[in-house]
PDB file of N, CA and C in Angstrom:
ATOM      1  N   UNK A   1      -2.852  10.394  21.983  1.00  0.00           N
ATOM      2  CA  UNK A   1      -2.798   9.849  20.645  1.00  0.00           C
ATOM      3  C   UNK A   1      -3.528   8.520  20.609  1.00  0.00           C
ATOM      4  N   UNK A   2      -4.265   8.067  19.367  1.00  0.00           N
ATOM      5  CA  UNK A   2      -4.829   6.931  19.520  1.00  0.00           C
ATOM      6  C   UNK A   2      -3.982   6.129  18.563  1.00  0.00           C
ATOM      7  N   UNK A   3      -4.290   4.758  19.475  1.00  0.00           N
ATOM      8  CA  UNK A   3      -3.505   3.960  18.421  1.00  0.00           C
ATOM      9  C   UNK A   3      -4.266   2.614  17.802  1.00  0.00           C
ATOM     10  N   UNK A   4      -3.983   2.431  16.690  1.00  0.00           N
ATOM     11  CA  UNK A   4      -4.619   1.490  15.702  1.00  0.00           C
ATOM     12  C   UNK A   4      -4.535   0.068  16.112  1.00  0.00           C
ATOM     13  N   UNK A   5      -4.908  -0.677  16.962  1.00  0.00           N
ATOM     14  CA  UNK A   5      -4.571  -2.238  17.063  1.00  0.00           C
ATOM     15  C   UNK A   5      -4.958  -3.009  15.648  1.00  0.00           C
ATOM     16  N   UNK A   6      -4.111  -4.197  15.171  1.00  0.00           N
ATOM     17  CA  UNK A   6      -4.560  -4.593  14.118  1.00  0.00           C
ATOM     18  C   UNK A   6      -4.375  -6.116  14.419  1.00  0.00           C
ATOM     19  N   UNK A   7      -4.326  -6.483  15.771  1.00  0.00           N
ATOM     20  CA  UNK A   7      -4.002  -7.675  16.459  1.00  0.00           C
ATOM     21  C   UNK A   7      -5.054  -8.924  15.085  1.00  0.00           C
ATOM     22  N   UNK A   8      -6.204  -8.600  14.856  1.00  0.00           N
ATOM     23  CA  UNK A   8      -7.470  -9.526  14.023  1.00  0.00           C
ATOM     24  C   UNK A   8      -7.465  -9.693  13.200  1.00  0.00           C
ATOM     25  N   UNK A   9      -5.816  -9.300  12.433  1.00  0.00           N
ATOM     26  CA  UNK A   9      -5.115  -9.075  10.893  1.00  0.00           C
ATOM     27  C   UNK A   9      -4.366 -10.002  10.766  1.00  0.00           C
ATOM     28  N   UNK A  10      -4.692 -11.444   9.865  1.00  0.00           N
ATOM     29  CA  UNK A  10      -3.768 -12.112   9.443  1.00  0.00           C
ATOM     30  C   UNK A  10      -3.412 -12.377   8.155  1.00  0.00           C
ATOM     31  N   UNK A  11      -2.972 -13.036   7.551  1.00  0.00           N
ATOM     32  CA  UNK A  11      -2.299 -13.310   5.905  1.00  0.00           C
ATOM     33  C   UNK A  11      -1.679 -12.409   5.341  1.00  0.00           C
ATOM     34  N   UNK A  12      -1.018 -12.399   4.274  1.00  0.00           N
ATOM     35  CA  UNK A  12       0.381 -12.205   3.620  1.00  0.00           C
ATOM     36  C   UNK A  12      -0.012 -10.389   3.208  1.00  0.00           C
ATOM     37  N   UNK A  13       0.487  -9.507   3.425  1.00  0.00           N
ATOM     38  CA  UNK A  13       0.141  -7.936   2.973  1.00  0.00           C
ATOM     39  C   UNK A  13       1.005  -7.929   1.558  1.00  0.00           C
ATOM     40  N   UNK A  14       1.867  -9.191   1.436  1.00  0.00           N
ATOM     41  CA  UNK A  14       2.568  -8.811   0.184  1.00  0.00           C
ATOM     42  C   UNK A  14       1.713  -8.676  -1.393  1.00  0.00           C
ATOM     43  N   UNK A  15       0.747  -9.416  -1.109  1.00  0.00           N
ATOM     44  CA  UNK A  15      -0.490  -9.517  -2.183  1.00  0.00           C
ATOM     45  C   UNK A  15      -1.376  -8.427  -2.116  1.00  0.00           C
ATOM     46  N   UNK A  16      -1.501  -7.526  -1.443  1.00  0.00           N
ATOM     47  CA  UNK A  16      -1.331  -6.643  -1.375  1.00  0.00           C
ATOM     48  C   UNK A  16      -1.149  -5.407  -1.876  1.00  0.00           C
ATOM     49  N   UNK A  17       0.142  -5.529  -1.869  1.00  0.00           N
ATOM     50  CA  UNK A  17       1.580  -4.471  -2.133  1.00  0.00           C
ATOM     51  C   UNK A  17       1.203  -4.837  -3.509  1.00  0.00           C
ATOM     52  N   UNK A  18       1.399  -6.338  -4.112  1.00  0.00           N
ATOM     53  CA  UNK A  18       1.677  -6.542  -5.384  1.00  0.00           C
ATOM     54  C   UNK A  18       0.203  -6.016  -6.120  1.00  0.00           C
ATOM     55  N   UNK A  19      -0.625  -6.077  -5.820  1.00  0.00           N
ATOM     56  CA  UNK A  19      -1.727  -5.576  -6.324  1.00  0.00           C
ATOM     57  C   UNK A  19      -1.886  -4.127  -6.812  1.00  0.00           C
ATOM     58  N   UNK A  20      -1.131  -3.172  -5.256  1.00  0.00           N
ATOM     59  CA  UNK A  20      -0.845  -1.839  -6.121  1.00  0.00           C
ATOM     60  C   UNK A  20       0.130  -1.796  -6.619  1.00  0.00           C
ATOM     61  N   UNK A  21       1.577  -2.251  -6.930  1.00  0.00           N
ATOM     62  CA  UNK A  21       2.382  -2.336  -7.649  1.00  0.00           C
ATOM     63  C   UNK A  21       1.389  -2.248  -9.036  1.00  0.00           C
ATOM     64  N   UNK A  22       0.710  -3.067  -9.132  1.00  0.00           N
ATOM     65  CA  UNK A  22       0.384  -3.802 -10.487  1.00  0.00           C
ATOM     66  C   UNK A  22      -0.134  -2.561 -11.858  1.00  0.00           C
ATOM     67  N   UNK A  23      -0.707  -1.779 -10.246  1.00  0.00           N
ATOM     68  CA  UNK A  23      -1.751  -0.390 -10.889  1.00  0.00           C
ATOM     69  C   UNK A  23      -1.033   0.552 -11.989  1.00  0.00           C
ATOM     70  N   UNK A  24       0.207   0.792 -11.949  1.00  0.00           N
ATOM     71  CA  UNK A  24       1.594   1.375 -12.285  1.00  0.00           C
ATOM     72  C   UNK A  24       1.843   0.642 -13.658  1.00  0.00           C
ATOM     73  N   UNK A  25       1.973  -0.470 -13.771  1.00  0.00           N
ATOM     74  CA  UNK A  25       2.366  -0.910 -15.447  1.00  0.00           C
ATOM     75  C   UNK A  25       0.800  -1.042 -16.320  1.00  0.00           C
ATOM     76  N   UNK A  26      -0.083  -1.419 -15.438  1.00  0.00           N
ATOM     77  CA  UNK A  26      -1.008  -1.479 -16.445  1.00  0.00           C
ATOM     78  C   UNK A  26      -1.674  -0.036 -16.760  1.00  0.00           C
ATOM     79  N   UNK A  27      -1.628   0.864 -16.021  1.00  0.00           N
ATOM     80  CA  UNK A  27      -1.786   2.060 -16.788  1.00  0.00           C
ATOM     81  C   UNK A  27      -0.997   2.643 -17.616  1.00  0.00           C
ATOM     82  N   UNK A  28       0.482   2.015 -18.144  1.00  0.00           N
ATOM     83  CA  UNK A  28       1.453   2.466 -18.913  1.00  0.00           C
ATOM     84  C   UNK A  28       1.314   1.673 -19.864  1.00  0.00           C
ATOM     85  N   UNK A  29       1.091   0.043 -19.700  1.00  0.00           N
ATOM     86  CA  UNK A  29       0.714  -0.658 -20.874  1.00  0.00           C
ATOM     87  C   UNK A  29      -0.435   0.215 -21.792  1.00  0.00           C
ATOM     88  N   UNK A  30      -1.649   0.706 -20.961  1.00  0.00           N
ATOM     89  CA  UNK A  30      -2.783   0.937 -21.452  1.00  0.00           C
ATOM     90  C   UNK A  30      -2.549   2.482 -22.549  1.00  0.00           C
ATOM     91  N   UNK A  31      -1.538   3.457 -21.938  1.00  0.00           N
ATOM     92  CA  UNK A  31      -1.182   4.610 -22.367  1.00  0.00           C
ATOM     93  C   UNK A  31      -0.574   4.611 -23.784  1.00  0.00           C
ATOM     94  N   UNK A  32       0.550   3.032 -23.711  1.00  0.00           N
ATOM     95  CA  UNK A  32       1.539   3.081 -24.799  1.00  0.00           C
ATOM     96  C   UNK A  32       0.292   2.519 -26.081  1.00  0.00           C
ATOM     97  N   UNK A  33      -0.748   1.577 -25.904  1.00  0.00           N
ATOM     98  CA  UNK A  33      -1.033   0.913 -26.824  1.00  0.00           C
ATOM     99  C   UNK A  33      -1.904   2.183 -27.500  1.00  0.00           C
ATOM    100  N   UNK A  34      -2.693   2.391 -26.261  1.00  0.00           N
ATOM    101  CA  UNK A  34      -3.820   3.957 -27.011  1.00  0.00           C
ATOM    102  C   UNK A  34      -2.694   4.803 -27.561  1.00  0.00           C
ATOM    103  N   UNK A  35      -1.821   5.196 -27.557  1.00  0.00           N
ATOM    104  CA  UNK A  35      -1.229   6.152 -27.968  1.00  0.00           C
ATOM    105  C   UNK A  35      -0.581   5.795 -29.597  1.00  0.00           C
ATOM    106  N   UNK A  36       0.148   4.694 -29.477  1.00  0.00           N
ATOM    107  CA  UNK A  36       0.095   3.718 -30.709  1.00  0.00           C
ATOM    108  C   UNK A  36      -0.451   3.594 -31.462  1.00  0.00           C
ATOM    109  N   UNK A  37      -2.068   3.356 -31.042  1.00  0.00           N
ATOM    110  CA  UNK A  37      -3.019   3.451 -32.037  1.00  0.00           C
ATOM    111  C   UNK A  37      -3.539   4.540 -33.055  1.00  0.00           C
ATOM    112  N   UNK A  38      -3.338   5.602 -31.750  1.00  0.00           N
ATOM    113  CA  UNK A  38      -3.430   6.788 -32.490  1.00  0.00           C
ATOM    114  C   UNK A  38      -2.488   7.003 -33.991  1.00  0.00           C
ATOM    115  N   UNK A  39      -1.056   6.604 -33.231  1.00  0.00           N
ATOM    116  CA  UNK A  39       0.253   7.083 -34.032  1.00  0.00           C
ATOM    117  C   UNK A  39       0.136   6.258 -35.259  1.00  0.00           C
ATOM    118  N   UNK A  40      -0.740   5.305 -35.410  1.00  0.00           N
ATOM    119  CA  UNK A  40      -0.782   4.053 -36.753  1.00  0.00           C
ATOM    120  C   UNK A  40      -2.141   4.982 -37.400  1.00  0.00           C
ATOM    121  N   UNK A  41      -2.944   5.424 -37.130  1.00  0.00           N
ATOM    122  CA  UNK A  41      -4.300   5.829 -37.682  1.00  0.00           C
ATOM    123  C   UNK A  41      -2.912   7.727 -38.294  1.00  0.00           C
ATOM    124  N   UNK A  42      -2.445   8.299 -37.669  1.00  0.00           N
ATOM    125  CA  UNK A  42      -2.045   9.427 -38.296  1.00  0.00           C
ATOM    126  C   UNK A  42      -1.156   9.560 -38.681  1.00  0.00           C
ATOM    127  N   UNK A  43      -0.157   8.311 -39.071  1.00  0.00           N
ATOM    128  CA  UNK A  43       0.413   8.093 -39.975  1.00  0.00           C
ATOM    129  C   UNK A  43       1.363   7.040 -40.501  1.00  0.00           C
ATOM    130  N   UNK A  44       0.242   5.971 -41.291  1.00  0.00           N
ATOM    131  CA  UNK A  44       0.259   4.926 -41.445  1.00  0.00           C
ATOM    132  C   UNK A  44       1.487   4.103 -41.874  1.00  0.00           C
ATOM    133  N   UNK A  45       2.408   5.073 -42.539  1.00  0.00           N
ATOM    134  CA  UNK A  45       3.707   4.488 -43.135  1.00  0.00           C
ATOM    135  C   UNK A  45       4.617   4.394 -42.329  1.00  0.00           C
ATOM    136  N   UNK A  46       4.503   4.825 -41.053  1.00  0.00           N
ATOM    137  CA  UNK A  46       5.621   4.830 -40.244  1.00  0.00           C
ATOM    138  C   UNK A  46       5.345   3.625 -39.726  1.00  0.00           C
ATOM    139  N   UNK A  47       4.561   2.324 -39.705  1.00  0.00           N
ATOM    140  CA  UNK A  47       4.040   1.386 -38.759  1.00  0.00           C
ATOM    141  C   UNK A  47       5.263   0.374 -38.204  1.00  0.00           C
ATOM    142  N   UNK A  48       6.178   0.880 -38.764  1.00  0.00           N
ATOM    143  CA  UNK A  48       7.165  -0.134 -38.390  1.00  0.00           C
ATOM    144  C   UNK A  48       7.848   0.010 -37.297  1.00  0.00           C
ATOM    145  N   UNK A  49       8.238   1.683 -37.285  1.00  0.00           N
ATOM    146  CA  UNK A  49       8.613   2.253 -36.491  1.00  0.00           C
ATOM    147  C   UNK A  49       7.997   2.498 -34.865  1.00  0.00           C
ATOM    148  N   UNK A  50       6.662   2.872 -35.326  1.00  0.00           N
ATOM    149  CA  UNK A  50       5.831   3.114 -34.120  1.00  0.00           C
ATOM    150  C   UNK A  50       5.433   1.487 -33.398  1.00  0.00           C
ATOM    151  N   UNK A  51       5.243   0.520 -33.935  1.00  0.00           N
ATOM    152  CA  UNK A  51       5.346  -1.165 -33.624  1.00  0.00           C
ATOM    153  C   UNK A  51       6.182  -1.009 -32.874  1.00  0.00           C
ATOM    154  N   UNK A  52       7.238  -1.169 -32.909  1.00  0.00           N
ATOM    155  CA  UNK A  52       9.132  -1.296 -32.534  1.00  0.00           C
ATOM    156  C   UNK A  52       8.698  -0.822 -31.235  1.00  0.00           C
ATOM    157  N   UNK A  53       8.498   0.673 -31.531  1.00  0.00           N
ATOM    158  CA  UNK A  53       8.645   1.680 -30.155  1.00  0.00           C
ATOM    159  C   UNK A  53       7.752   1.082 -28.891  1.00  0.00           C
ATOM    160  N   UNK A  54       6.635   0.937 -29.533  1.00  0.00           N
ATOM    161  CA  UNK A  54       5.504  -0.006 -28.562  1.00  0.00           C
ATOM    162  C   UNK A  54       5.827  -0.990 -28.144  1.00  0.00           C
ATOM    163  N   UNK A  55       6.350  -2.423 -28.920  1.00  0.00           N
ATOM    164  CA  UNK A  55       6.825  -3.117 -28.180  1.00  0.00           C
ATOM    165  C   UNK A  55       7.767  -3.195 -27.121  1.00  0.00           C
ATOM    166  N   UNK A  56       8.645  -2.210 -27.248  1.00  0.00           N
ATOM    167  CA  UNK A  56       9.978  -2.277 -26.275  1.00  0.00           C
ATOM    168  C   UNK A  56       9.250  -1.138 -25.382  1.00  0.00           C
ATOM    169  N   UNK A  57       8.172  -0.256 -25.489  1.00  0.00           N
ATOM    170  CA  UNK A  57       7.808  -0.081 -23.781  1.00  0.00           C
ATOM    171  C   UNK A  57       7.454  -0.375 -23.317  1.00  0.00           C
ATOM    172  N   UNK A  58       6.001  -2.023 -24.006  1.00  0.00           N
ATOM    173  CA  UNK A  58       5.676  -2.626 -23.306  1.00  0.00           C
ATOM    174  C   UNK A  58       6.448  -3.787 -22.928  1.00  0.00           C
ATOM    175  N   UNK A  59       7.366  -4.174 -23.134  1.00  0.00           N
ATOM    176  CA  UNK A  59       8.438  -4.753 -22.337  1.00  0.00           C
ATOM    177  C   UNK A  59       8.996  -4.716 -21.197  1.00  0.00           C
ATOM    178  N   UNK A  60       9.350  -3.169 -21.090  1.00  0.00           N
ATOM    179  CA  UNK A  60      10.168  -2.087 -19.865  1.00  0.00           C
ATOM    180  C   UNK A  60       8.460  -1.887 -18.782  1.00  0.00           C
ATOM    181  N   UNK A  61       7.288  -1.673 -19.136  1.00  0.00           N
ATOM    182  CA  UNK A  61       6.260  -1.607 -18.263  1.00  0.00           C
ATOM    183  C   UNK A  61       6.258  -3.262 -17.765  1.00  0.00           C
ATOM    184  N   UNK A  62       6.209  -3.933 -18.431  1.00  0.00           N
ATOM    185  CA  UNK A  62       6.170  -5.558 -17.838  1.00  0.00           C
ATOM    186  C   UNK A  62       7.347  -6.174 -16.958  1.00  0.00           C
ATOM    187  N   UNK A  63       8.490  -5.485 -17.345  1.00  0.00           N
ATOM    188  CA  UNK A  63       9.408  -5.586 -16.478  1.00  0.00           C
ATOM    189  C   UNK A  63       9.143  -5.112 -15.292  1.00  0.00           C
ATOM    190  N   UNK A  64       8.608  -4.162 -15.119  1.00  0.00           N
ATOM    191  CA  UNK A  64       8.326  -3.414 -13.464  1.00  0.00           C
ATOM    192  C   UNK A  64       7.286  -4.249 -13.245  1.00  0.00           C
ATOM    193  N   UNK A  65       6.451  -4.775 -13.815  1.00  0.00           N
ATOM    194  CA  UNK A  65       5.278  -5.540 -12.919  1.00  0.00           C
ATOM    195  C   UNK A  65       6.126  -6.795 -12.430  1.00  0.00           C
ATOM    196  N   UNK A  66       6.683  -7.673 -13.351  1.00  0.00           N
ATOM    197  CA  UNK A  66       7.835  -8.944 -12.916  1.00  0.00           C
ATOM    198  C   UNK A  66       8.883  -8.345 -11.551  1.00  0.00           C
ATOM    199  N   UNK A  67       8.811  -7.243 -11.651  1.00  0.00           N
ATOM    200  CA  UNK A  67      10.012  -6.891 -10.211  1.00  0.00           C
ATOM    201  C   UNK A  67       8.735  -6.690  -8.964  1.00  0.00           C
ATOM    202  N   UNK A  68       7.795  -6.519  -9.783  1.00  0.00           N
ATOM    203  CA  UNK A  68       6.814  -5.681  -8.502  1.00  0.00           C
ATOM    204  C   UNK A  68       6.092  -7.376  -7.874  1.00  0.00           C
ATOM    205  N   UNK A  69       5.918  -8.126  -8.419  1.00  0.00           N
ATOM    206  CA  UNK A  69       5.943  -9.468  -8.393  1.00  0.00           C
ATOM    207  C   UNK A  69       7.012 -10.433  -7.696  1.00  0.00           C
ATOM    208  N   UNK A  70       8.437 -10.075  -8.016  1.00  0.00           N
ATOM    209  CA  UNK A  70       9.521 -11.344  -6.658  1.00  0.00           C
ATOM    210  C   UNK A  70       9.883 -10.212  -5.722  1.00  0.00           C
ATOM    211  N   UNK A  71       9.386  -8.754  -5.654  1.00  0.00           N
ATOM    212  CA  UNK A  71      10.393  -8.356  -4.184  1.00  0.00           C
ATOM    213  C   UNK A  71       9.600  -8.929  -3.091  1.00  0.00           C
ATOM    214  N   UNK A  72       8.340  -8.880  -3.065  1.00  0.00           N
ATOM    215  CA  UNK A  72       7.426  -9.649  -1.982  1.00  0.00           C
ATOM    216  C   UNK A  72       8.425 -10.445  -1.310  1.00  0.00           C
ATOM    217  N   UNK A  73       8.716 -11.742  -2.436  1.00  0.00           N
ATOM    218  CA  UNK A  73       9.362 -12.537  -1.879  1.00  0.00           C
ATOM    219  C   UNK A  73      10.985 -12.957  -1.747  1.00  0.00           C
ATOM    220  N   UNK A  74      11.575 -11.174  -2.087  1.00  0.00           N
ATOM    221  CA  UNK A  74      12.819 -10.821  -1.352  1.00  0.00           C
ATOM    222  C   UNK A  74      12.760 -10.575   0.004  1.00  0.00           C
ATOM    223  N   UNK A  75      11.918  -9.623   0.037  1.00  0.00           N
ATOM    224  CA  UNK A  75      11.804  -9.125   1.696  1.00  0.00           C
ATOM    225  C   UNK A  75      11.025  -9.609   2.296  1.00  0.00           C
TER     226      UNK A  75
END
């Protein structure tokens, strides 16, 4: 079996981690707003509703980036 030395590897992997963490909300941010947009162009009277809904998932997606952000510096 061969094995990988990585002895020439220094600084933090948590930046890293947080970087692909990051990949995960911003493609959900990006999903909810396009999708939104759509939902305001096909049917315009509901805008209050479909607003609302958007904001509070982009909330819950920003929340996972803010967790994906201090576990680094839990563990």
């Amino acid at each position: 079996m061969s094995q990988i030395l990585a002895e020439g590897v220094t600084g933090s992997l948590s930046s890293v981690g947080y970087g692909l963490a990051a990949i995960g909300p911003g493609v959900g941010v990006g999903i909810i707003f396009g999708n939104g947009t759509q939902a305001l162009a096909r049917q315009p009277e509901a805008a209050g509703l479909i607003r609302a809904n958007q904001i509070l998932g982009f909330a819950f997606c920003e929340a996972l980036a803010l967790i994906g952000l201090v576990m680094p510096f839990v563990y």
